[in-house]
PDB file of N, CA and C in Angstrom:
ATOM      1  N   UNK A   1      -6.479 -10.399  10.168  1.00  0.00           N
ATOM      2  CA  UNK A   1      -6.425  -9.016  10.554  1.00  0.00           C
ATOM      3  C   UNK A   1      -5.592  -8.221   9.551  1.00  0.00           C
ATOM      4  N   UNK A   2      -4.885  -9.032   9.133  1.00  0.00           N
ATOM      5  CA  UNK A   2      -3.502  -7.941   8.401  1.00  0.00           C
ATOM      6  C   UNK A   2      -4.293  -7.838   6.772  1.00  0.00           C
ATOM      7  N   UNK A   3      -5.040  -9.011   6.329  1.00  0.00           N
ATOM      8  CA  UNK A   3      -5.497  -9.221   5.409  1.00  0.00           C
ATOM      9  C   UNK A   3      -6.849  -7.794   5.404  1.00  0.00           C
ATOM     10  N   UNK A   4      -7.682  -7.638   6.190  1.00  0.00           N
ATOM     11  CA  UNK A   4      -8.537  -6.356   6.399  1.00  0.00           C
ATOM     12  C   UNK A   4      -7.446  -5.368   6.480  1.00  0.00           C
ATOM     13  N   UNK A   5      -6.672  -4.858   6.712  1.00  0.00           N
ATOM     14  CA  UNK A   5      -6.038  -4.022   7.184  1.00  0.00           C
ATOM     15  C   UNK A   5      -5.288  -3.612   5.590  1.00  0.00           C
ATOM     16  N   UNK A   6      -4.760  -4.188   4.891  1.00  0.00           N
ATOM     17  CA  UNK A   6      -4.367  -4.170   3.797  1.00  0.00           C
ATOM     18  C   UNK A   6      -6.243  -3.999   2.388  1.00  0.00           C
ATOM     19  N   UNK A   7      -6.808  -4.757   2.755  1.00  0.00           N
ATOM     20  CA  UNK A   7      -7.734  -4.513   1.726  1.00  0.00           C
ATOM     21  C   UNK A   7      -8.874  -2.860   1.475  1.00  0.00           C
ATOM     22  N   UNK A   8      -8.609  -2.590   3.030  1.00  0.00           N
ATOM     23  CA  UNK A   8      -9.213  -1.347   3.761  1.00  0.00           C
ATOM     24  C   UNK A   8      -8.095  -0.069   2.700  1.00  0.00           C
ATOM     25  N   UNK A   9      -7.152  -0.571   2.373  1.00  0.00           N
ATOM     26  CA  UNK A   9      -6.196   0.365   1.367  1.00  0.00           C
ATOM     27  C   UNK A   9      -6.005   0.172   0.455  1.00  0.00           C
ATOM     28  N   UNK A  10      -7.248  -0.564  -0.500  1.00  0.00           N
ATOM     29  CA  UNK A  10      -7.675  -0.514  -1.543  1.00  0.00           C
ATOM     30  C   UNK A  10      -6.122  -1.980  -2.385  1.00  0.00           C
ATOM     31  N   UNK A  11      -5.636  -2.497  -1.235  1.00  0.00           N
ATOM     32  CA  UNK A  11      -4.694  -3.569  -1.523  1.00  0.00           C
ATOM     33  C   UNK A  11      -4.876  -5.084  -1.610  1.00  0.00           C
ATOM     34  N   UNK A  12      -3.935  -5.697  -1.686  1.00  0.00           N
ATOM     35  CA  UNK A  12      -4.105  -7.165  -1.557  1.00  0.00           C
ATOM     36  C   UNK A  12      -3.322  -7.880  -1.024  1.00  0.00           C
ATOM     37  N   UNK A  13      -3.374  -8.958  -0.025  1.00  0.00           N
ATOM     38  CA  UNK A  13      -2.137  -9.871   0.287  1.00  0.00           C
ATOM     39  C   UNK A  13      -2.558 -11.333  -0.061  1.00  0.00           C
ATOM     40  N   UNK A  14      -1.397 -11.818  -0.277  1.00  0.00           N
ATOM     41  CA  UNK A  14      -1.670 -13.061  -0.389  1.00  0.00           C
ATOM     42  C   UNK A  14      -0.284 -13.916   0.027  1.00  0.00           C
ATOM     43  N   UNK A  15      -0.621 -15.398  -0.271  1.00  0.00           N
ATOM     44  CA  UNK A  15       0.830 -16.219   0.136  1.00  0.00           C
ATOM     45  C   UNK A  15       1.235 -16.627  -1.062  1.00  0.00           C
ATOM     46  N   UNK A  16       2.446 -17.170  -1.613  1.00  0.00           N
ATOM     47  CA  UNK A  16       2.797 -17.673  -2.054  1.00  0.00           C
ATOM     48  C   UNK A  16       4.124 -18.379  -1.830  1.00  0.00           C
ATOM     49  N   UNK A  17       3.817 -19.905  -2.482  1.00  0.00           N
ATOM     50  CA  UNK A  17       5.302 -21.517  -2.446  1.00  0.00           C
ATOM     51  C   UNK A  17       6.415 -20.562  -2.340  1.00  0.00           C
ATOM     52  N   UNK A  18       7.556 -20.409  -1.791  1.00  0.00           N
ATOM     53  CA  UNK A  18       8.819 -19.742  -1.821  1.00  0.00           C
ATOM     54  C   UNK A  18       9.783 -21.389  -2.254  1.00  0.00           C
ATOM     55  N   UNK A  19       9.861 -21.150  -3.330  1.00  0.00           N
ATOM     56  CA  UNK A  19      11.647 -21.860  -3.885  1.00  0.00           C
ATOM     57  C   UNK A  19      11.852 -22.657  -2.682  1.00  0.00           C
ATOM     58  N   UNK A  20      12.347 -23.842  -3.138  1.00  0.00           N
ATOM     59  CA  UNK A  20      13.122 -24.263  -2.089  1.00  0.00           C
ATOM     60  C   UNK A  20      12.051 -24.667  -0.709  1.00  0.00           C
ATOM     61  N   UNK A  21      11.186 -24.476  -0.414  1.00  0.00           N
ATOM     62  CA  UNK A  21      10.531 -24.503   1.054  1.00  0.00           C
ATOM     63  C   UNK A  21      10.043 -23.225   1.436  1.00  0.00           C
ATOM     64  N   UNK A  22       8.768 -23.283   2.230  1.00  0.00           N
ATOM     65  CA  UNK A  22       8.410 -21.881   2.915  1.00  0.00           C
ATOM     66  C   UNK A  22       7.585 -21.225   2.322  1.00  0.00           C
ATOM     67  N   UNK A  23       7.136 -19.973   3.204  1.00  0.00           N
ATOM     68  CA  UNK A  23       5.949 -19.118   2.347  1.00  0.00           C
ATOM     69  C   UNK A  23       6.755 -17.575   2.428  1.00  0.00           C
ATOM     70  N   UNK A  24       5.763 -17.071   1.299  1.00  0.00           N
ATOM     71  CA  UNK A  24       6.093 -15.966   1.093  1.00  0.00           C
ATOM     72  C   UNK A  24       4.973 -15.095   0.986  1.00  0.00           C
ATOM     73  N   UNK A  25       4.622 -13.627   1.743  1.00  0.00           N
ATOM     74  CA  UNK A  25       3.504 -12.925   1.650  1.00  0.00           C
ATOM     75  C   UNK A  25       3.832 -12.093   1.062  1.00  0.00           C
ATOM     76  N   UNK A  26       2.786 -11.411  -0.086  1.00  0.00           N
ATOM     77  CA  UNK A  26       2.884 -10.568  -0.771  1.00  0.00           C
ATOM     78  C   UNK A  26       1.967  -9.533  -0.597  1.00  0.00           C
ATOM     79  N   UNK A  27       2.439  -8.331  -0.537  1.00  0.00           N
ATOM     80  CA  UNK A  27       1.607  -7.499  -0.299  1.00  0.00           C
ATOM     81  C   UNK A  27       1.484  -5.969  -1.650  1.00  0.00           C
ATOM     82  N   UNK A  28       0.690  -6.360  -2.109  1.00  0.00           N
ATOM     83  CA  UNK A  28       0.417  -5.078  -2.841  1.00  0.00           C
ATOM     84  C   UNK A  28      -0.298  -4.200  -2.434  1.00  0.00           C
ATOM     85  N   UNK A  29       0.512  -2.670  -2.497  1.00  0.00           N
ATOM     86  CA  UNK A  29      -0.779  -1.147  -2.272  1.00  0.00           C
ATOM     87  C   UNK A  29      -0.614  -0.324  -3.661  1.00  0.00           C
ATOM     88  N   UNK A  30      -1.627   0.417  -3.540  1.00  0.00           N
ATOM     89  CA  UNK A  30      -1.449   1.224  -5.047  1.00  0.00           C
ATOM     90  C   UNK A  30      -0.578   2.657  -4.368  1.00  0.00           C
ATOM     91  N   UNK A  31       0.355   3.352  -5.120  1.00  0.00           N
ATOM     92  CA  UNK A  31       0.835   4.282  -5.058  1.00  0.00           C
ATOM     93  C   UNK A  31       0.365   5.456  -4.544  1.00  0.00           C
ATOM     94  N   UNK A  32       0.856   6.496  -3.819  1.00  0.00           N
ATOM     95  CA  UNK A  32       0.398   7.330  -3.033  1.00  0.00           C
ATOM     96  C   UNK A  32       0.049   8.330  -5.248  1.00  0.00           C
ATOM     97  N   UNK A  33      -1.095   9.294  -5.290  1.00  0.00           N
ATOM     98  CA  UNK A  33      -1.094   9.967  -6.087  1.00  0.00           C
ATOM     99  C   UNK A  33      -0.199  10.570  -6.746  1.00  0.00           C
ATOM    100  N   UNK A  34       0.714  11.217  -7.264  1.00  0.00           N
ATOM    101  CA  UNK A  34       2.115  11.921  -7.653  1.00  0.00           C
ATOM    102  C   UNK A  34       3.287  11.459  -7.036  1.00  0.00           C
ATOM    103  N   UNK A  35       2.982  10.073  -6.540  1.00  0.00           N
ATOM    104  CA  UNK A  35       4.550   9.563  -6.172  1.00  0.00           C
ATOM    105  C   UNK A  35       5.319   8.945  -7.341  1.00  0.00           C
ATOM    106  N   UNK A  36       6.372   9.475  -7.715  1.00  0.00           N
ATOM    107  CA  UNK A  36       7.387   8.836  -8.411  1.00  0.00           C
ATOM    108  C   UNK A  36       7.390   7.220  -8.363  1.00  0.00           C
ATOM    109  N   UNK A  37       7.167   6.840  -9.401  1.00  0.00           N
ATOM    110  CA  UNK A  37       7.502   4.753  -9.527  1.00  0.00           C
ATOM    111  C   UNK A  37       8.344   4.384  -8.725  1.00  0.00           C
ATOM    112  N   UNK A  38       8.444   2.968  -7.976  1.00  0.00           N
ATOM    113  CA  UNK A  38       9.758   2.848  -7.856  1.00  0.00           C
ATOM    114  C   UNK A  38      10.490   1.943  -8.729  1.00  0.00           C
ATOM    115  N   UNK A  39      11.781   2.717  -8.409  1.00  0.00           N
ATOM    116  CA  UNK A  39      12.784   1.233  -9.642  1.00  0.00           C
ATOM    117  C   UNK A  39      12.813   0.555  -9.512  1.00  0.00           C
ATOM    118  N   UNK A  40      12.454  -0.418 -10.534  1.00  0.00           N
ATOM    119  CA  UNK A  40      12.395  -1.955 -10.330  1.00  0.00           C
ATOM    120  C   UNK A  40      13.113  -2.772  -9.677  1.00  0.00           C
ATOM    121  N   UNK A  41      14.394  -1.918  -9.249  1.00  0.00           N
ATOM    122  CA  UNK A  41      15.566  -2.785  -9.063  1.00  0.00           C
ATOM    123  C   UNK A  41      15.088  -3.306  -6.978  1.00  0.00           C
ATOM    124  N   UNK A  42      14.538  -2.298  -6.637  1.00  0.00           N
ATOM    125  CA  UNK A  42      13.501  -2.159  -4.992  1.00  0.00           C
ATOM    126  C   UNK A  42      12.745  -3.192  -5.178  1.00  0.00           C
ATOM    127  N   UNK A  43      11.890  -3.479  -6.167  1.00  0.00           N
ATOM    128  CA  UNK A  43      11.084  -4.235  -6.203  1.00  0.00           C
ATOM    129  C   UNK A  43      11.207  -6.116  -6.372  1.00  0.00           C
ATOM    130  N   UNK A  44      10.248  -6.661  -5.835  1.00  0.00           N
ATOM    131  CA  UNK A  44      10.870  -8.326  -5.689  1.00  0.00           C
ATOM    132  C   UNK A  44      10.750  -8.882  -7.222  1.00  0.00           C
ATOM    133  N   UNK A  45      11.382  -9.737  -7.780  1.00  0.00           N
ATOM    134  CA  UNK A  45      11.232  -9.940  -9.316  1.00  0.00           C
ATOM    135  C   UNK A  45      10.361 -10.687  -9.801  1.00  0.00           C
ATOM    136  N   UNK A  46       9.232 -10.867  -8.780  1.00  0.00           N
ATOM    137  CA  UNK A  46       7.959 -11.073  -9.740  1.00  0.00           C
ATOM    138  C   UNK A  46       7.199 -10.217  -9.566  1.00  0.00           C
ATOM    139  N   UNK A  47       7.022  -8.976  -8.613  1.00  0.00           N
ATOM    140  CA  UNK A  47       6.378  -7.443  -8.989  1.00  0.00           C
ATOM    141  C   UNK A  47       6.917  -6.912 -10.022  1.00  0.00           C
ATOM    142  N   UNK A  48       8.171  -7.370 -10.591  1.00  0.00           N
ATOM    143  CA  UNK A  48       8.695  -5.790 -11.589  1.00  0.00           C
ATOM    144  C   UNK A  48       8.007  -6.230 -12.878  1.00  0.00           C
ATOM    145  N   UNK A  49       7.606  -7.642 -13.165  1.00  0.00           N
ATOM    146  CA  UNK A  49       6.947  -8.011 -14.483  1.00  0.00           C
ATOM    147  C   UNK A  49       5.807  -7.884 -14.574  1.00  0.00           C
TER     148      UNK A  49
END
């Protein structure tokens, strides 16, 4: 459900191994039109690369 719900906004989720044990979901959306970037520093450190 969350997976439609996210692709319906032109996005993507997926899982990924988390370090150590566990999962981790990632969710990408594309930016609202004229929204300012955000700083990388917000962002998790394998989005900012």
């Amino acid at each position: 459900m969350a997976r439609g719900f996210v692709e319906a906004m032109g996005g993507t989720l997926g899982a990924e191994d988390t370090p150590g044990g566990g999962l981790t979901m990632v969710l990408t959306l594309r930016a609202a039109r004229g929204a300012p970037p955000a700083p990388a520093a917000e962002l998790p450190a394998h989005a900012a690369t």
